[in-house]
Protein backbone atom coordinates (compact mmCIF):
# COMPACT_ATOMS: atom_id res chain seq x y z
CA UNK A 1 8.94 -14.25 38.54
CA UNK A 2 7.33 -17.13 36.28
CA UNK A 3 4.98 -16.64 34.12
CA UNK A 4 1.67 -18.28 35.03
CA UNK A 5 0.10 -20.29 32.56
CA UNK A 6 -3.63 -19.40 30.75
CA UNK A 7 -5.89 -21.86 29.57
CA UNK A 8 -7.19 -19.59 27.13
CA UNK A 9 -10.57 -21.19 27.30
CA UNK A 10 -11.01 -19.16 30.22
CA UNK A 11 -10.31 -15.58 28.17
CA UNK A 12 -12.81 -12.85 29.30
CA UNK A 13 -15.10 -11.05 27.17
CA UNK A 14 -13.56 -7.85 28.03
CA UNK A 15 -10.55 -6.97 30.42
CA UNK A 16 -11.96 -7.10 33.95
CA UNK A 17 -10.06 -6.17 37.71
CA UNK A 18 -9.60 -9.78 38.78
CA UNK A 19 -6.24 -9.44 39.22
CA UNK A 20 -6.21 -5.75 40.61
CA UNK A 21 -9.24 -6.82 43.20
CA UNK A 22 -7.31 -9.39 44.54
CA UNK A 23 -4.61 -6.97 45.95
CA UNK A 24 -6.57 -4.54 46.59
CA UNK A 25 -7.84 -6.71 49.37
CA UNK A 26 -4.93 -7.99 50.38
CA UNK A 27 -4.32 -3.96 51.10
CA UNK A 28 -2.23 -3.52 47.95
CA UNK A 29 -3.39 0.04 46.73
CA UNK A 30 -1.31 1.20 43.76
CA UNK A 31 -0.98 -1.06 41.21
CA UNK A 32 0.67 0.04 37.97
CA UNK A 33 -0.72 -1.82 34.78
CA UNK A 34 1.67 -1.79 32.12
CA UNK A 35 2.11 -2.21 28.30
CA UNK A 36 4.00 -1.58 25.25
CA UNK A 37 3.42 -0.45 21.78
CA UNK A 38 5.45 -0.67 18.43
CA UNK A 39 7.95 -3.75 19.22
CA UNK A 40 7.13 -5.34 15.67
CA UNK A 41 7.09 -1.87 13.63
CA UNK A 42 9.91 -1.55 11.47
CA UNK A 43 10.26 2.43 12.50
CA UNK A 44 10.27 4.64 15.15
CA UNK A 45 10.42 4.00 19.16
CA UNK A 46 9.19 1.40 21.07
CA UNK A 47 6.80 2.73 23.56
CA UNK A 48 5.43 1.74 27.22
CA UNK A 49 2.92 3.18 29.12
CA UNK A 50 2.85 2.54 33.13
CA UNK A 51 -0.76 3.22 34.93
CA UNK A 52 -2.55 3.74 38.09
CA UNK A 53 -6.52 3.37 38.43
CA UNK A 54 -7.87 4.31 41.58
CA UNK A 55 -8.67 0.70 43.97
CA UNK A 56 -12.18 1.20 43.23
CA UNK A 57 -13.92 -1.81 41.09
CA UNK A 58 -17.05 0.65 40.00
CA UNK A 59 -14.66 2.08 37.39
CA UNK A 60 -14.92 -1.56 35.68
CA UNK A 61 -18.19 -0.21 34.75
CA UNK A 62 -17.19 3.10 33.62
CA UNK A 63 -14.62 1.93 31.97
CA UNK A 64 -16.10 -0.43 29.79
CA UNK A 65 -15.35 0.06 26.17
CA UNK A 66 -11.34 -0.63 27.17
CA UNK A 67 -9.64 -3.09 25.49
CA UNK A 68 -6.42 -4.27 24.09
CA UNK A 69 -5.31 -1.15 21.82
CA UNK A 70 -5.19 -3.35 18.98
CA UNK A 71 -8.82 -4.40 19.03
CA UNK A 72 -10.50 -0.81 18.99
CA UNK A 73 -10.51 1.44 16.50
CA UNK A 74 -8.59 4.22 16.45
CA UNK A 75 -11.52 6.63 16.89
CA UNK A 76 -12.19 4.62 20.11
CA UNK A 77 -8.17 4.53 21.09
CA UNK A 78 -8.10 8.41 20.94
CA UNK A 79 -11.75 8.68 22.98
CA UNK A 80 -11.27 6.63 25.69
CA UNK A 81 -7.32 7.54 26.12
CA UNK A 82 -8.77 10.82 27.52
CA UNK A 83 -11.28 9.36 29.47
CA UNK A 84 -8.80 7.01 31.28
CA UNK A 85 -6.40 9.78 32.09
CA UNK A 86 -9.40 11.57 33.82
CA UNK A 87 -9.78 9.05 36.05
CA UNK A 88 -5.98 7.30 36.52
CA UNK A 89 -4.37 8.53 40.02
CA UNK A 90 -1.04 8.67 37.74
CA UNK A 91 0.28 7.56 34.44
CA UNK A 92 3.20 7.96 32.16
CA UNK A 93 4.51 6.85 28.38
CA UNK A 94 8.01 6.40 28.05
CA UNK A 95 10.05 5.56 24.47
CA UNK A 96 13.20 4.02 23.49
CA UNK A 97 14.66 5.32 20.42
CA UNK A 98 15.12 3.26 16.94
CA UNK A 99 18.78 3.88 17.85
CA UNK A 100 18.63 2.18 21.09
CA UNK A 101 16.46 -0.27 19.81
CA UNK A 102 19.51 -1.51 16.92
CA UNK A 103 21.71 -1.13 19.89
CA UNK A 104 20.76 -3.18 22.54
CA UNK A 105 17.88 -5.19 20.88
CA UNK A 106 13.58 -4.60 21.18
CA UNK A 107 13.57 -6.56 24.59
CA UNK A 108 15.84 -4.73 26.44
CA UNK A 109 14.82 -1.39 24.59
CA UNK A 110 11.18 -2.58 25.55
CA UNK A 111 12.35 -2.29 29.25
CA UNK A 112 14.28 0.59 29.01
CA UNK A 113 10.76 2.68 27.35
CA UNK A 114 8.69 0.73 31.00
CA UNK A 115 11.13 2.34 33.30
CA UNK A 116 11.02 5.82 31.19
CA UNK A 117 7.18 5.25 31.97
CA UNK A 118 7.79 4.33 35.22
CA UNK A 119 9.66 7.17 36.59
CA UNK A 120 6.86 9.52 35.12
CA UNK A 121 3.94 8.17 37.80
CA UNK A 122 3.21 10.84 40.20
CA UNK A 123 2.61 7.88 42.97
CA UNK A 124 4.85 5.06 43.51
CA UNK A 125 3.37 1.61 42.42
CA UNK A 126 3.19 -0.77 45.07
CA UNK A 127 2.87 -3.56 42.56
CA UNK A 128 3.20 -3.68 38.91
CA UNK A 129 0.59 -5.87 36.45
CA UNK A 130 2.93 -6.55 32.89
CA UNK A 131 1.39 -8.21 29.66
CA UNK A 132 4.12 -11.20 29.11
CA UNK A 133 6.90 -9.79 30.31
CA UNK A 134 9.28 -9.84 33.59
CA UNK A 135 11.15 -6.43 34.48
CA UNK A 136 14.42 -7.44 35.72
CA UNK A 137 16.04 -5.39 38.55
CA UNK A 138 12.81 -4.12 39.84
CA UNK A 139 12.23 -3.12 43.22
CA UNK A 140 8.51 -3.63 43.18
CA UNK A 141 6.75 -7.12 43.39
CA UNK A 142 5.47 -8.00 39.63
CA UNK A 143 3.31 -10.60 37.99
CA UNK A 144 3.20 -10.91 34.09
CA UNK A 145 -0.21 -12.31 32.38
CA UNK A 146 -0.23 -14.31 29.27
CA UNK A 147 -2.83 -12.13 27.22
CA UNK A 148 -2.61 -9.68 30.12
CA UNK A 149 -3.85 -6.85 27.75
CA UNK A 150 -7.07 -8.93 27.00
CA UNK A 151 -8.09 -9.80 30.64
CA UNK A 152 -6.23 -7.09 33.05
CA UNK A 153 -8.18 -3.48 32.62
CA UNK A 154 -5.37 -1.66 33.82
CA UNK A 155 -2.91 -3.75 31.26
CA UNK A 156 -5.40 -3.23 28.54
CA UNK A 157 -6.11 0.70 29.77
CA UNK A 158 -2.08 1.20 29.66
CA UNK A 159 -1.62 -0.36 25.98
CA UNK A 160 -4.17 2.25 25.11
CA UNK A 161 -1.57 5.01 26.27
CA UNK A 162 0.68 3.50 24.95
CA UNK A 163 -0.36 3.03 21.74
CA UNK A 164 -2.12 6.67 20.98
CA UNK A 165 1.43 8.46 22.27
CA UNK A 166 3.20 6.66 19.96
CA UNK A 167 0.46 6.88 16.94
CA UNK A 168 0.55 10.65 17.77
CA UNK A 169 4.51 10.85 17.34
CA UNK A 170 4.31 8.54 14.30
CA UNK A 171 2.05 11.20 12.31
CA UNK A 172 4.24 14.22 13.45
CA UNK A 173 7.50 11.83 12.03
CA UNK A 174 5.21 11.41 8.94
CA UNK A 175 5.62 15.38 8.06
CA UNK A 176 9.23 15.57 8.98
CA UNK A 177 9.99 12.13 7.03
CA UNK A 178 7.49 12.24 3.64
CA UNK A 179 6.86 9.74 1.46
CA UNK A 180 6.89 6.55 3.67
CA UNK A 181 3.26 6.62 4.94
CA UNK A 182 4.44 6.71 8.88
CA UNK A 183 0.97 8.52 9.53
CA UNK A 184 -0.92 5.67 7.91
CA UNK A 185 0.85 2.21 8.82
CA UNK A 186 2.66 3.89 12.03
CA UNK A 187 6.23 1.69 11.04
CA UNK A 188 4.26 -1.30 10.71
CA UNK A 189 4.97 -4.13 7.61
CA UNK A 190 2.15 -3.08 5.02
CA UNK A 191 2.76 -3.51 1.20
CA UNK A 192 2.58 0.78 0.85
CA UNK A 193 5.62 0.28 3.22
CA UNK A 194 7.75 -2.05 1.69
CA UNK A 195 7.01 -0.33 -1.03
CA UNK A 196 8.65 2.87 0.01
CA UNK A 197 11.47 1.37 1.56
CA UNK A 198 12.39 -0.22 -1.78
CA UNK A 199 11.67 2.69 -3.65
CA UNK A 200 13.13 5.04 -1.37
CA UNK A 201 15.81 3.21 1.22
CA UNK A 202 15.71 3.40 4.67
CA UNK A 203 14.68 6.93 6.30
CA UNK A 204 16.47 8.29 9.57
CA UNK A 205 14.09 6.40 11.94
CA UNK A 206 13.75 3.17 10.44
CA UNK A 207 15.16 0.27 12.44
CA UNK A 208 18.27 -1.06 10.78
CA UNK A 209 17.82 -3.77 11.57
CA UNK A 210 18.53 -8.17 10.24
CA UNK A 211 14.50 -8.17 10.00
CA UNK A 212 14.83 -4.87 7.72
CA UNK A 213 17.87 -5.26 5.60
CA UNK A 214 17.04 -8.68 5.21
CA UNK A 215 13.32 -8.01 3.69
CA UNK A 216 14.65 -5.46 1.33
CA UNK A 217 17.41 -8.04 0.35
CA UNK A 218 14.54 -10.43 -0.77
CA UNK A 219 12.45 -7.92 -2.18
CA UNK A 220 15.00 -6.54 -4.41
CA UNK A 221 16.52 -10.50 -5.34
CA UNK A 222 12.98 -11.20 -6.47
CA UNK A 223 12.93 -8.33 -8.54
CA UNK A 224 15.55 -9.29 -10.42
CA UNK A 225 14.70 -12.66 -10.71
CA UNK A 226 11.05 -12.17 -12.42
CA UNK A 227 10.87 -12.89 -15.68
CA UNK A 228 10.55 -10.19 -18.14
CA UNK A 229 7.12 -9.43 -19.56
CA UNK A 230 6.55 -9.29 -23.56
């Protein structure tokens, strides 16, 4: 399926059901919303999470403080998480490993965490709502949204799932793997991070990766090309 394209003039203040209203009246009753987390860290899994709200637009209301994950604090993340399970008919977070991901590459890795998601939903989607990206081989009808996660509340609720799973796991990998900060920057590119990697090398779970190798590479060649201070 093509993508559609956004004028992004046209961005809502805060994700809405547009999208999911229009099925729902067309009789479409289970629509999955789904997003990932952690494609651009340089550690750890990829994750997805795959959602179902109930077809009933007065939870636009109560669900008001959702946005895309990467907007709210993570106080709010971790609050409203809990409230959206309460009221999803069925959700699910899936993961690809940082072993899968050097293997077969983040996109396909990024589909194979959506259809660990996927199988986890309790009720089979009748239609699935993605943030910018097409599942191949699916059996279920599918439209992908440019900034899906920023106008689609059942995108925007699912990158919250997705995102506090995978936060969670990133501070338990943080005890098991000291010294690299994985409870503060959660695999991301900070300067704490970099830091450690030169410092201490790659850990078990980092990505090993051109992007990876590559910034040590220049980190260390600029090292040794600084002048020496008097």
């Amino acid at each position: 399926m093509m993508i559609a394209k956004f004028d992004i003039s046209t961005l809502p203040s805060a994700p809405n059901f547009s999208f999911e209203s229009e099925l729902w009246h067309k009789g479409v009753r289970f629509i999955a919303g789904i997003d990932e987390a952690g494609r651009g860290s340089l550690a750890g899994p990829v994750s997805a999470a795959a959602l179902i709200l109930p077809a009933d637009e007065k939870l636009e209301q109560q669900l008001e403080g959702v946005r895309d994950s990467k907007e709210m604090t993570p106080e709010a993340r971790e609050y409203w998480a809990v409230e959206i399970k309460k009221v999803a008919l069925a959700w699910g977070v899936g993961f690809a490993s940082h072993t899968e991901i050097d293997e077969v590459g983040i996109v396909p890795a990024t589909y194979l965490a959506v259809r660990r998601a996927m199988v986890k939903l309790r009720v089979a989607p009748e239609h699935l709502l993605l943030d910018f990206i097409n599942l191949p081989d699916c059996q279920y009808p599918q439209t992908s949204l440019v900034k899906g996660d920023a106008r689609c509340l059942s995108i925007a609720a699912a990158s919250v799932l997705a995102k506090t799973t995978r936060d969670e796991l990133l501070c338990r990998l943080d005890a098991q793997y000291p010294g690299y900060g994985f409870a503060s920057h959660k695999g991301y590119t900070t300067p704490a991070h970099r830091e450690a990697l030169l410092q201490l090398g790659p850990s078990p779970i980092h990505r090993l990766s051109f992007r990876l190798l590559g910034m040590l590479e220049d980190e260390q060649e600029q090292d040794q090309q600084a002048p020496e201070q008097a």
